[in-house]
C-alpha atoms as a PDB file:
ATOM      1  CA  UNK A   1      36.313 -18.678  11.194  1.00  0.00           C
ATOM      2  CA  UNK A   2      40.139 -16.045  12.751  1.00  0.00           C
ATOM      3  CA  UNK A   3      41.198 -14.728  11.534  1.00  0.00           C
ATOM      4  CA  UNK A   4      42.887 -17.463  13.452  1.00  0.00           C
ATOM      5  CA  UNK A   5      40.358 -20.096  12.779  1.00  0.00           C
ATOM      6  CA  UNK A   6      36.637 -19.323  12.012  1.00  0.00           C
ATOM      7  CA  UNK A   7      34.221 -21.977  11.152  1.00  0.00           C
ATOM      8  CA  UNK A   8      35.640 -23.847   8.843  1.00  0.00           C
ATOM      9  CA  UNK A   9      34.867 -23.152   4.736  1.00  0.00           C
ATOM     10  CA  UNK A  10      32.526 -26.424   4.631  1.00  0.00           C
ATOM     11  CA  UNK A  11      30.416 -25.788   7.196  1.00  0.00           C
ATOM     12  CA  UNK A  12      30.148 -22.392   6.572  1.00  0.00           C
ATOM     13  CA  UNK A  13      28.971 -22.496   3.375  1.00  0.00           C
ATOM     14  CA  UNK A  14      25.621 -24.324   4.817  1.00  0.00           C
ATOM     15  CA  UNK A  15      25.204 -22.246   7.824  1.00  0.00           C
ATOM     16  CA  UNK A  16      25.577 -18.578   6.696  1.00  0.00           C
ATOM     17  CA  UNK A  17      22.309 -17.002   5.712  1.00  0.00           C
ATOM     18  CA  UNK A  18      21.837 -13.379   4.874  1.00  0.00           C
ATOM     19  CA  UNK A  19      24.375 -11.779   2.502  1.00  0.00           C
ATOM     20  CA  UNK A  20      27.066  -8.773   2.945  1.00  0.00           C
ATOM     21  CA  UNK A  21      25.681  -5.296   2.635  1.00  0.00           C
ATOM     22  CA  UNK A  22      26.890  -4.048  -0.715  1.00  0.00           C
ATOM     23  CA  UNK A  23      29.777  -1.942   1.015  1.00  0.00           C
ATOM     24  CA  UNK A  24      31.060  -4.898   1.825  1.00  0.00           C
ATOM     25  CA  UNK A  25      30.612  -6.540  -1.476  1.00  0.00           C
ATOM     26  CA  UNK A  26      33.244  -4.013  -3.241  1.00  0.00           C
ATOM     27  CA  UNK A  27      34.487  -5.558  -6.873  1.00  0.00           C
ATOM     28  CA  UNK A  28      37.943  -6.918  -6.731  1.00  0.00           C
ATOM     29  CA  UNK A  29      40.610  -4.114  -7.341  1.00  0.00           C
ATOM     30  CA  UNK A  30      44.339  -5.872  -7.611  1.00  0.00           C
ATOM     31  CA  UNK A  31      45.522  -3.829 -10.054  1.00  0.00           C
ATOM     32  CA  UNK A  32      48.690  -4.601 -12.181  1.00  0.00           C
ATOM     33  CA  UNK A  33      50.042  -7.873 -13.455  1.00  0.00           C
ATOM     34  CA  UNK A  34      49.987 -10.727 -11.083  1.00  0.00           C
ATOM     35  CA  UNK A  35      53.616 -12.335 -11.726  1.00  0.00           C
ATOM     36  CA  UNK A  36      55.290  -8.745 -10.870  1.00  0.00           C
ATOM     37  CA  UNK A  37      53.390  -8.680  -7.475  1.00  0.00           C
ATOM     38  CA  UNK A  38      54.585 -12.268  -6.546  1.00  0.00           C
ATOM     39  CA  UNK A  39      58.249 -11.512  -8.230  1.00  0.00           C
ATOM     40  CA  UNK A  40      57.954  -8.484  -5.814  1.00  0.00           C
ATOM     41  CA  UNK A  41      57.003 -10.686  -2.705  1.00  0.00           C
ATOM     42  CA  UNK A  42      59.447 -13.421  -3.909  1.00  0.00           C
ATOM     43  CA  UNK A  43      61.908 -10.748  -2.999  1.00  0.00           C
ATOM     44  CA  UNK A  44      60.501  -9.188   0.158  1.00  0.00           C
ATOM     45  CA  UNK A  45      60.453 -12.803   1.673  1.00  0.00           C
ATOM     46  CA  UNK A  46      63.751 -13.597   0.902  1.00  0.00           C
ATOM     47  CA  UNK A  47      64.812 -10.450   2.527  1.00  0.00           C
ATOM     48  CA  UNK A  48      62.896 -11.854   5.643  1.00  0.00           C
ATOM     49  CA  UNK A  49      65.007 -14.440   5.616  1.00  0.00           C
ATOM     50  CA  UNK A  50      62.411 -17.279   3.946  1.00  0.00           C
ATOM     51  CA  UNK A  51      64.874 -19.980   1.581  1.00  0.00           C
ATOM     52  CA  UNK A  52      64.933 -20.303  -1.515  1.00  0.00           C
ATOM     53  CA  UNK A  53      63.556 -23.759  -1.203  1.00  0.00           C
ATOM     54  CA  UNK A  54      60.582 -22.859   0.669  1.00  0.00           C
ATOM     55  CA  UNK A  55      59.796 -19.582  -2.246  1.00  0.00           C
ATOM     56  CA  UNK A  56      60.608 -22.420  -5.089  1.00  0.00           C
ATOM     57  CA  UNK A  57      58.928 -25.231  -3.936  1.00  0.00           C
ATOM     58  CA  UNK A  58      55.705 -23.089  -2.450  1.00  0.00           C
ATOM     59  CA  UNK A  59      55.298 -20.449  -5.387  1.00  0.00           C
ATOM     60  CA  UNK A  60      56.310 -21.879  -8.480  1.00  0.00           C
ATOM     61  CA  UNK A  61      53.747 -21.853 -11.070  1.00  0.00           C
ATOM     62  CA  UNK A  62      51.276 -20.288  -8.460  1.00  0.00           C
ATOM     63  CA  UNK A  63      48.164 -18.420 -10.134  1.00  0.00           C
ATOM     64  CA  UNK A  64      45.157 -16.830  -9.116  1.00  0.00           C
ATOM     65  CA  UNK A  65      41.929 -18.470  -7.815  1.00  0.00           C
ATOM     66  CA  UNK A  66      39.087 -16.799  -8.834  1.00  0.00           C
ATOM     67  CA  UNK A  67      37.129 -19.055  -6.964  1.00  0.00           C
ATOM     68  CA  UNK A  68      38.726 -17.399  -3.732  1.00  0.00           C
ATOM     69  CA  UNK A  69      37.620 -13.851  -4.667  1.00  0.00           C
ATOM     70  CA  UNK A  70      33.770 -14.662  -5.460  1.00  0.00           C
ATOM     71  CA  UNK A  71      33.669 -16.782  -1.723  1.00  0.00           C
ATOM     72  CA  UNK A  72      36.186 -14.032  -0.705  1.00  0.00           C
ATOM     73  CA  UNK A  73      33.252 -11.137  -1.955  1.00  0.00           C
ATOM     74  CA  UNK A  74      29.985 -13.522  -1.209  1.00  0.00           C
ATOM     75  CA  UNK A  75      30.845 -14.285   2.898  1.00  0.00           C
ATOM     76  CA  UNK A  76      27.696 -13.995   4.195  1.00  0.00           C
ATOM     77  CA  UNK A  77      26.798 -13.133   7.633  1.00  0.00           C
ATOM     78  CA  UNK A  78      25.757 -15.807  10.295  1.00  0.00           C
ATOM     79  CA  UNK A  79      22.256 -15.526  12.184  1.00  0.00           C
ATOM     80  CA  UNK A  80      21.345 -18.585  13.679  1.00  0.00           C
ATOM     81  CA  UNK A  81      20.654 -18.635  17.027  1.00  0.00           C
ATOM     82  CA  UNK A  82      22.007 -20.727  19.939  1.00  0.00           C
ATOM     83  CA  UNK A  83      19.247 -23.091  19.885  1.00  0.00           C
ATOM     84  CA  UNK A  84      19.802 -23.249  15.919  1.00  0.00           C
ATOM     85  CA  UNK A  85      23.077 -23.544  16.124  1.00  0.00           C
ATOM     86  CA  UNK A  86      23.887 -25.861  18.737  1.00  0.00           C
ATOM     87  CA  UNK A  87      21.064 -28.090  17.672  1.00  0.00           C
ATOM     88  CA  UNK A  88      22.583 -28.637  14.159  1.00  0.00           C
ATOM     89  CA  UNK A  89      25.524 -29.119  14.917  1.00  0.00           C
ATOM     90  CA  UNK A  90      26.286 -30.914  18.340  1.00  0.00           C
ATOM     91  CA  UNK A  91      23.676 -33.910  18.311  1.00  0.00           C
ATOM     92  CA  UNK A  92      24.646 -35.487  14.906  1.00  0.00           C
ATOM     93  CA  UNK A  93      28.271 -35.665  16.620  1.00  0.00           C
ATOM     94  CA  UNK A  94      27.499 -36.234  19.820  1.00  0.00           C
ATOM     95  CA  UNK A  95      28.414 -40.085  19.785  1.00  0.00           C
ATOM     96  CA  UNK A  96      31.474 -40.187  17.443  1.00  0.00           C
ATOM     97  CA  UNK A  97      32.736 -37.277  20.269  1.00  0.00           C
ATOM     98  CA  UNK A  98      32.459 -39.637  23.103  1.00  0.00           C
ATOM     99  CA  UNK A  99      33.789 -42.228  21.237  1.00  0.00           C
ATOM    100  CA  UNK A 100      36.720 -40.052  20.524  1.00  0.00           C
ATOM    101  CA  UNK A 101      37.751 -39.063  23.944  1.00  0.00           C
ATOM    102  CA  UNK A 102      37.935 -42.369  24.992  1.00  0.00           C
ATOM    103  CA  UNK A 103      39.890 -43.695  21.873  1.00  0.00           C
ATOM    104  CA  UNK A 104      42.486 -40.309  22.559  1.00  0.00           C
ATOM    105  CA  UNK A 105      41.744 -40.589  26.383  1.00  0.00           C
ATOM    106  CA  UNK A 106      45.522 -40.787  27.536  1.00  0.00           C
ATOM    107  CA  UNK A 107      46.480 -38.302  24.905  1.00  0.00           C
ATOM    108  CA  UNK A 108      44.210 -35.954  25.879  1.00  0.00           C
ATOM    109  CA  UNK A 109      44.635 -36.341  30.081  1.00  0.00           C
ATOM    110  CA  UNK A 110      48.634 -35.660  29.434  1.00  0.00           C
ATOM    111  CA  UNK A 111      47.536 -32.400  27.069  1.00  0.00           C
ATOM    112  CA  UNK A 112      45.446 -31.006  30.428  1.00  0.00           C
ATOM    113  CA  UNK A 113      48.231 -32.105  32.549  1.00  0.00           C
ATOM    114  CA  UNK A 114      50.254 -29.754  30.704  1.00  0.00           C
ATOM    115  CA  UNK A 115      47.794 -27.115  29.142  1.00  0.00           C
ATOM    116  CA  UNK A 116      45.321 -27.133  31.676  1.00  0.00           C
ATOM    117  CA  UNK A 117      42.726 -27.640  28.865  1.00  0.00           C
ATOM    118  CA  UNK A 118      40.140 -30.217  29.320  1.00  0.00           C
ATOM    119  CA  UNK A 119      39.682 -32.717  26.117  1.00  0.00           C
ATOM    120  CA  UNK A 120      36.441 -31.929  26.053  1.00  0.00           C
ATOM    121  CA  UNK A 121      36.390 -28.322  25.183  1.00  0.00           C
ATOM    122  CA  UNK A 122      39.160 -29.600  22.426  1.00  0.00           C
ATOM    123  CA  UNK A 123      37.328 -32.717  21.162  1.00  0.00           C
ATOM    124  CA  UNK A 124      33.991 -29.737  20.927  1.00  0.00           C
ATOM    125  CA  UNK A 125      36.248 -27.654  18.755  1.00  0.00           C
ATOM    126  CA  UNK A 126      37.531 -30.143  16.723  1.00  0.00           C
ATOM    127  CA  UNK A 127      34.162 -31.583  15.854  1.00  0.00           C
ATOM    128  CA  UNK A 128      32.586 -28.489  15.480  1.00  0.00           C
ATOM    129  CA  UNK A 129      35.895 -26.957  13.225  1.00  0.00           C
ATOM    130  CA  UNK A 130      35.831 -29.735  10.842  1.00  0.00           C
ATOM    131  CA  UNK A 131      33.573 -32.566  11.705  1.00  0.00           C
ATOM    132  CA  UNK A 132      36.699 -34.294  13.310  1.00  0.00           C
ATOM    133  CA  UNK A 133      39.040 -34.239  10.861  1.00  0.00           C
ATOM    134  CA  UNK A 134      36.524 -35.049   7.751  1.00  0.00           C
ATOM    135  CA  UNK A 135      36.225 -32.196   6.150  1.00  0.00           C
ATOM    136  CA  UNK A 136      39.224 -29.380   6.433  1.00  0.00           C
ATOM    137  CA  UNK A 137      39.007 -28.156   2.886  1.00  0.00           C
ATOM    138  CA  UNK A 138      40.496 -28.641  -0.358  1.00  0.00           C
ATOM    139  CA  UNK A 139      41.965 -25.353  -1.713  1.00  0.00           C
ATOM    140  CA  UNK A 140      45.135 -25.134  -2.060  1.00  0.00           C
ATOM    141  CA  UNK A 141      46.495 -23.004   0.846  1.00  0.00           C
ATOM    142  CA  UNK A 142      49.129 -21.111  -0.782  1.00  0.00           C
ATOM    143  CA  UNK A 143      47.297 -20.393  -3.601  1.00  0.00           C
ATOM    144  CA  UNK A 144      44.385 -19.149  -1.669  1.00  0.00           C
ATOM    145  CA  UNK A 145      46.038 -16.836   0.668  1.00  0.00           C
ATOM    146  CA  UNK A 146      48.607 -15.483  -2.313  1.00  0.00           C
ATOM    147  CA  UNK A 147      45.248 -14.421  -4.016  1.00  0.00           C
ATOM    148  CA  UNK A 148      43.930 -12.740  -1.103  1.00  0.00           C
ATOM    149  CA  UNK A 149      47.276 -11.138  -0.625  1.00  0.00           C
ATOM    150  CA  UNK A 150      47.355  -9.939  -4.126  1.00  0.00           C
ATOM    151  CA  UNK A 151      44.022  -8.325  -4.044  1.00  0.00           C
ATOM    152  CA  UNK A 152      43.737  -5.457  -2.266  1.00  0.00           C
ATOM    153  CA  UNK A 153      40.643  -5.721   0.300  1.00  0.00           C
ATOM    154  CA  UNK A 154      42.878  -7.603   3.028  1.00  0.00           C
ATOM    155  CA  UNK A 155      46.149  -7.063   1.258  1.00  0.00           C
ATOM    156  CA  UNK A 156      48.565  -6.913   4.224  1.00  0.00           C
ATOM    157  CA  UNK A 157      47.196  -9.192   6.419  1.00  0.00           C
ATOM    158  CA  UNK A 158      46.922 -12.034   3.959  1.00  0.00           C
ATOM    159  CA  UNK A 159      51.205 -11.070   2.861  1.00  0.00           C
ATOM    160  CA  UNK A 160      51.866 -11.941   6.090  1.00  0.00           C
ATOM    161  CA  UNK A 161      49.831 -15.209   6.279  1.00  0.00           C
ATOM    162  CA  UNK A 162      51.644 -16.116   3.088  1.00  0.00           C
ATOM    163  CA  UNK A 163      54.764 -15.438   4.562  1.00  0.00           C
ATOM    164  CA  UNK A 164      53.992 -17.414   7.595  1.00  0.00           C
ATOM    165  CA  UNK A 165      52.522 -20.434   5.374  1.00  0.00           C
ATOM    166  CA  UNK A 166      56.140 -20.250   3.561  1.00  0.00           C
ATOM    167  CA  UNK A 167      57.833 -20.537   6.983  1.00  0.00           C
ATOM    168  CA  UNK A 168      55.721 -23.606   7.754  1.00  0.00           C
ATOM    169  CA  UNK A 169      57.409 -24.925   4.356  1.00  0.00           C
ATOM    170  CA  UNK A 170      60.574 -23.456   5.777  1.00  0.00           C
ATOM    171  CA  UNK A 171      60.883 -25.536   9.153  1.00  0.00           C
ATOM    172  CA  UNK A 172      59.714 -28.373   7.534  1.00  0.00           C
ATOM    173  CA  UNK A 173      55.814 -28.826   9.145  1.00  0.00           C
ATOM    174  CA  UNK A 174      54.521 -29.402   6.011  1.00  0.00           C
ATOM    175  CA  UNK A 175      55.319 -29.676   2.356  1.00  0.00           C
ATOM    176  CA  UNK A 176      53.310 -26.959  -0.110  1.00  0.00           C
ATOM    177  CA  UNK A 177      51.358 -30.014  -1.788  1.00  0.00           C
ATOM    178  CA  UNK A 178      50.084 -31.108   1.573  1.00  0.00           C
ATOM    179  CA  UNK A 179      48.787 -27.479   2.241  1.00  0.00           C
ATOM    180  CA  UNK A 180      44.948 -27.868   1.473  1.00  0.00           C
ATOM    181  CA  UNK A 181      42.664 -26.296   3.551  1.00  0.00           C
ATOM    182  CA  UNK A 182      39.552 -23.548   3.341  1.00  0.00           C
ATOM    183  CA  UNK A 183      39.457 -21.024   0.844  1.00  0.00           C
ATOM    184  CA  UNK A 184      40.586 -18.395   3.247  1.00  0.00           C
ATOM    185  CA  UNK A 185      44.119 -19.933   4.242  1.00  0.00           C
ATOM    186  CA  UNK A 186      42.878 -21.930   7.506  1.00  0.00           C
ATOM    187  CA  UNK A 187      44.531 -25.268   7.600  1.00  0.00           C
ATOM    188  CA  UNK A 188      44.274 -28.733   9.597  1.00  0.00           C
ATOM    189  CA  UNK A 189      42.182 -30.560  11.554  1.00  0.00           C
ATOM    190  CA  UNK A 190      40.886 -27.333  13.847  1.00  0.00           C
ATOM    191  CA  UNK A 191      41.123 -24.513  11.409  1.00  0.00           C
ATOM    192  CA  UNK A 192      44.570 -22.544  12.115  1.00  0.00           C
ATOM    193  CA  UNK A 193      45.282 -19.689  10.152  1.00  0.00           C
ATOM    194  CA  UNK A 194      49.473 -19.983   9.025  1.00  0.00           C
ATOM    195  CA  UNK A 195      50.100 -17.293  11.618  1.00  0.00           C
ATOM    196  CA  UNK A 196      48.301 -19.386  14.352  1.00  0.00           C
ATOM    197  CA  UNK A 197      50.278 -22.287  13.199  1.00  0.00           C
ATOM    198  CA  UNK A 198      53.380 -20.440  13.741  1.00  0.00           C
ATOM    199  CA  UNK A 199      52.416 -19.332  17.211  1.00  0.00           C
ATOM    200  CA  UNK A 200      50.619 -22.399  18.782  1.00  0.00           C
ATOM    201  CA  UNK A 201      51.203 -25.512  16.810  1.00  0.00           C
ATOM    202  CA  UNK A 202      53.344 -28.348  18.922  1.00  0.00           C
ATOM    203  CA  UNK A 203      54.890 -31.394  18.155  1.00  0.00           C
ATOM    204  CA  UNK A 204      52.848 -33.833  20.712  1.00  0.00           C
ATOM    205  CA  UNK A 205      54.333 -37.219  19.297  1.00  0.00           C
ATOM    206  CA  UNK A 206      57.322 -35.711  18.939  1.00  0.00           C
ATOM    207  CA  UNK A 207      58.756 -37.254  15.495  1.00  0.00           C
ATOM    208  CA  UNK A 208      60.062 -33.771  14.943  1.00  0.00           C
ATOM    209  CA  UNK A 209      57.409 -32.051  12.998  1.00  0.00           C
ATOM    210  CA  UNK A 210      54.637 -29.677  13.800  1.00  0.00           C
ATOM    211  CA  UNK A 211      51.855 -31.362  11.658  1.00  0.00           C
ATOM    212  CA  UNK A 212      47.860 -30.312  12.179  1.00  0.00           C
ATOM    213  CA  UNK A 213      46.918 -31.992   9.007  1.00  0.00           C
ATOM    214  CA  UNK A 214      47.672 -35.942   9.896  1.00  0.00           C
ATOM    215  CA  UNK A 215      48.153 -35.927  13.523  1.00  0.00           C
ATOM    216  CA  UNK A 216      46.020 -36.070  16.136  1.00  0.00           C
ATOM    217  CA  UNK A 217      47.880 -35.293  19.119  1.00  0.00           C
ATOM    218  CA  UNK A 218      49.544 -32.374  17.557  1.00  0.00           C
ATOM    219  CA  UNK A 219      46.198 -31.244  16.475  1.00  0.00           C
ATOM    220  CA  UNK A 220      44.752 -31.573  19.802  1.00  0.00           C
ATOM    221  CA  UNK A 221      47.742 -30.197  21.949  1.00  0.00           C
ATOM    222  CA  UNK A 222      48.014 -27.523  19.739  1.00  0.00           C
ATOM    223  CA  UNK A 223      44.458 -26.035  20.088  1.00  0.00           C
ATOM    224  CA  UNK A 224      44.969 -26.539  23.484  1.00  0.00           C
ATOM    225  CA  UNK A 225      47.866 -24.472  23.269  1.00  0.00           C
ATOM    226  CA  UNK A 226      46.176 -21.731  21.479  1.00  0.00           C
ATOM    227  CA  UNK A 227      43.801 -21.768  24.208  1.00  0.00           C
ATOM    228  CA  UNK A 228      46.480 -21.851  27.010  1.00  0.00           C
ATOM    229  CA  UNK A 229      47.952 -18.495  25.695  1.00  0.00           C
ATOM    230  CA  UNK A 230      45.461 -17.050  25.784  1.00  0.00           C
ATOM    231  CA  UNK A 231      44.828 -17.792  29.576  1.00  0.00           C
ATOM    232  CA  UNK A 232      42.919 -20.681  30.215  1.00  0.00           C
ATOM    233  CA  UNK A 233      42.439 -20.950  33.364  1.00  0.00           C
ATOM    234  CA  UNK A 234      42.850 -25.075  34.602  1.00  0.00           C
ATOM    235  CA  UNK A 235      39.859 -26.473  36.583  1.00  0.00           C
ATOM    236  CA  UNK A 236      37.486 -23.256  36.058  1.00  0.00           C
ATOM    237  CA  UNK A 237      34.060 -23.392  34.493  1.00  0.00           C
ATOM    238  CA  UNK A 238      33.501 -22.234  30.687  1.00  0.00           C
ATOM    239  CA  UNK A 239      29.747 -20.792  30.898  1.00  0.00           C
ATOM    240  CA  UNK A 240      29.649 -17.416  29.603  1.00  0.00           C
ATOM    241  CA  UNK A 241      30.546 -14.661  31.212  1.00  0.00           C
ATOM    242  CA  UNK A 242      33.568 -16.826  32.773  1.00  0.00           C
ATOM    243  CA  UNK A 243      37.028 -15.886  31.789  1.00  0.00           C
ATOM    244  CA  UNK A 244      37.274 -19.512  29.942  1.00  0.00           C
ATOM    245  CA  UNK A 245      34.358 -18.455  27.952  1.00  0.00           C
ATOM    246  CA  UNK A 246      36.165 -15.334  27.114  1.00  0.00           C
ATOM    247  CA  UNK A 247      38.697 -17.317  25.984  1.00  0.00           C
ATOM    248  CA  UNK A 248      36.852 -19.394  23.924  1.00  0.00           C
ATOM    249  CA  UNK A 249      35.793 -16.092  21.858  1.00  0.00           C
ATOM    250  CA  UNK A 250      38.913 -16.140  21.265  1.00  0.00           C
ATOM    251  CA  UNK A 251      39.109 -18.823  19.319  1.00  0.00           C
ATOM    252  CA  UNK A 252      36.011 -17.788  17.409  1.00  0.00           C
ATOM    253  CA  UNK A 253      34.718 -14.299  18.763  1.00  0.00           C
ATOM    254  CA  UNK A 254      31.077 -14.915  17.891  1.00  0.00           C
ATOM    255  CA  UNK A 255      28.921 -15.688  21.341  1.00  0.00           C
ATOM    256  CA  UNK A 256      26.661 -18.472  19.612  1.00  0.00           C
ATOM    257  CA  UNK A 257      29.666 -20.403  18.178  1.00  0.00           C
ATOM    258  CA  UNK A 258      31.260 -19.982  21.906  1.00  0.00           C
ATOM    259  CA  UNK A 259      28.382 -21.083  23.520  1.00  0.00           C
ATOM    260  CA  UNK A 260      28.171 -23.993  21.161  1.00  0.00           C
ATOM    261  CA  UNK A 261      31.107 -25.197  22.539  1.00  0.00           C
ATOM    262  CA  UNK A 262      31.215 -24.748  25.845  1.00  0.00           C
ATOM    263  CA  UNK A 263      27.588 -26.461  25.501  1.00  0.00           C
ATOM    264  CA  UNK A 264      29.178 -29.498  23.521  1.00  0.00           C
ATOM    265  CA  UNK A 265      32.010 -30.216  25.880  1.00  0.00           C
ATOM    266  CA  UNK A 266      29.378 -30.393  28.736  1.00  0.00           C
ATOM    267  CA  UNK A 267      27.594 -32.874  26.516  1.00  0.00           C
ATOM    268  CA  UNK A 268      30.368 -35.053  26.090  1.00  0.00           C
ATOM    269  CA  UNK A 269      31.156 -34.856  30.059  1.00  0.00           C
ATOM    270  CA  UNK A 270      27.846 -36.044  30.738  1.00  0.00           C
ATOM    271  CA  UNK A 271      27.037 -39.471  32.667  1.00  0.00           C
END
């Protein structure tokens, strides 16, 4: 859901219920042939200083997804309630989040020592983002975002989150085959967008890469991270109308998601 990190494509496509007006539902219009646009942004990125390696290895042989467009062109727009919401989604993981703090318990006390963020706000994102870690999408990133780059509905804001996926290449995060995610770009274990990756995104174990695909502490610290900047404040409550719960919306701006999960970490800090 972000476009740093909305829902995530899975869950999405289960939750969403009434469709897009028809303004928003306007037919594709890329216009011209699809290798001179990426020739053109082969050069652009090079210019910005992205290797040769990273443009190689991350768009050779890259084509359109048509598949992108028609989920791109059918988002639909979400309606549930609170109550609808939150009792979907947070009972069914309820358990396997408990179970999870105290399995990452030391990792996540040393990410609110330095965040300030409390593992269970991040442990309510996670399982809420992708069902911990179970289902984070299967697109392939680059390809996605280059096709929403090349048409023109979101044009420049999808060039840069394909330049930012490149530099993720580029510093050596992640390699281009590992890049899978939802059909709109977002990538790991909580949903960042390339461009949130390239803000926010920490090496916790430190074995020198920033990796929110395969592990966990850099997933978690990372969100918490995200948070962070966006001031968190350490120790305060989260119910809305806080700043925390501001904060929060900033993750994923809609109120019921935000309640969701301020509503799931209490869960989880229950007796």
């Amino acid at each position: 859901m972000t476009v740093r990190s909305p829902l995530s494509a899975a869950l999405l496509a289960s939750l969403l219920l009434a469709p897009l007006s028809a303004a928003h539902a306007a037919a594709a219009c890329g216009t011209g042939n699809f290798d001179t646009w990426l020739t053109d942004f082969r050069r652009d990125a090079a210019a910005q200083g992205i290797s040769q390696h990273a443009l190689d290895s991350g768009l050779g042989g890259v084509t359109p997804d048509q598949s992108v467009l028609s989920r791109d062109r059918g988002q639909k727009v979400f309606q549930q309630s609170f109550e609808e919401f939150s009792g979907r989604m947070v009972p069914p993981r309820l358990t396997r989040g408990r179970n999870l703090m105290k399995q990452y318990g030391s990792v996540l006390s040393r990410i609110e020592q330095r965040y300030g963020v409390p593992g269970s706000v991040l442990v309510a994102i996670w399982g809420l983002e992708t069902d911990f870690g179970v289902n984070t999408g299967k697109f392939q990133t680059i390809r996605a975002i280059a096709t929403l780059a090349y048409d023109c509905r979101r044009a420049e804001m999808f060039r840069g989150e394909l330049m930012d996926a490149l530099r993720i290449v580029d510093r050596g995060d992640l390699a281009p085959a590992e890049m899978r995610g939802a059909w709109a770009g977002e990538i790991g274990q909580t949903q960042f967008m390339p461009s949130s990756w390239i803000k926010y995104a920490v090496d916790f174990d430190d074995n020198g890469r920033r990796d929110l695909i395969h592990s966990t502490p850099d997933v978690l610290a990372s969100t918490a991270n995200y948070l962070s900047s966006y001031g968190w404040k350490r120790g305060q409550p989260w119910d809305p109308g806080t700043d925390n719960f501001a904060v929060i919306q900033q993750w994923n701006k809609s109120t019921v998601y935000a309640r969701t999960v301020g509503y799931f970490a209490t869960q989880l800090e229950a007796p």
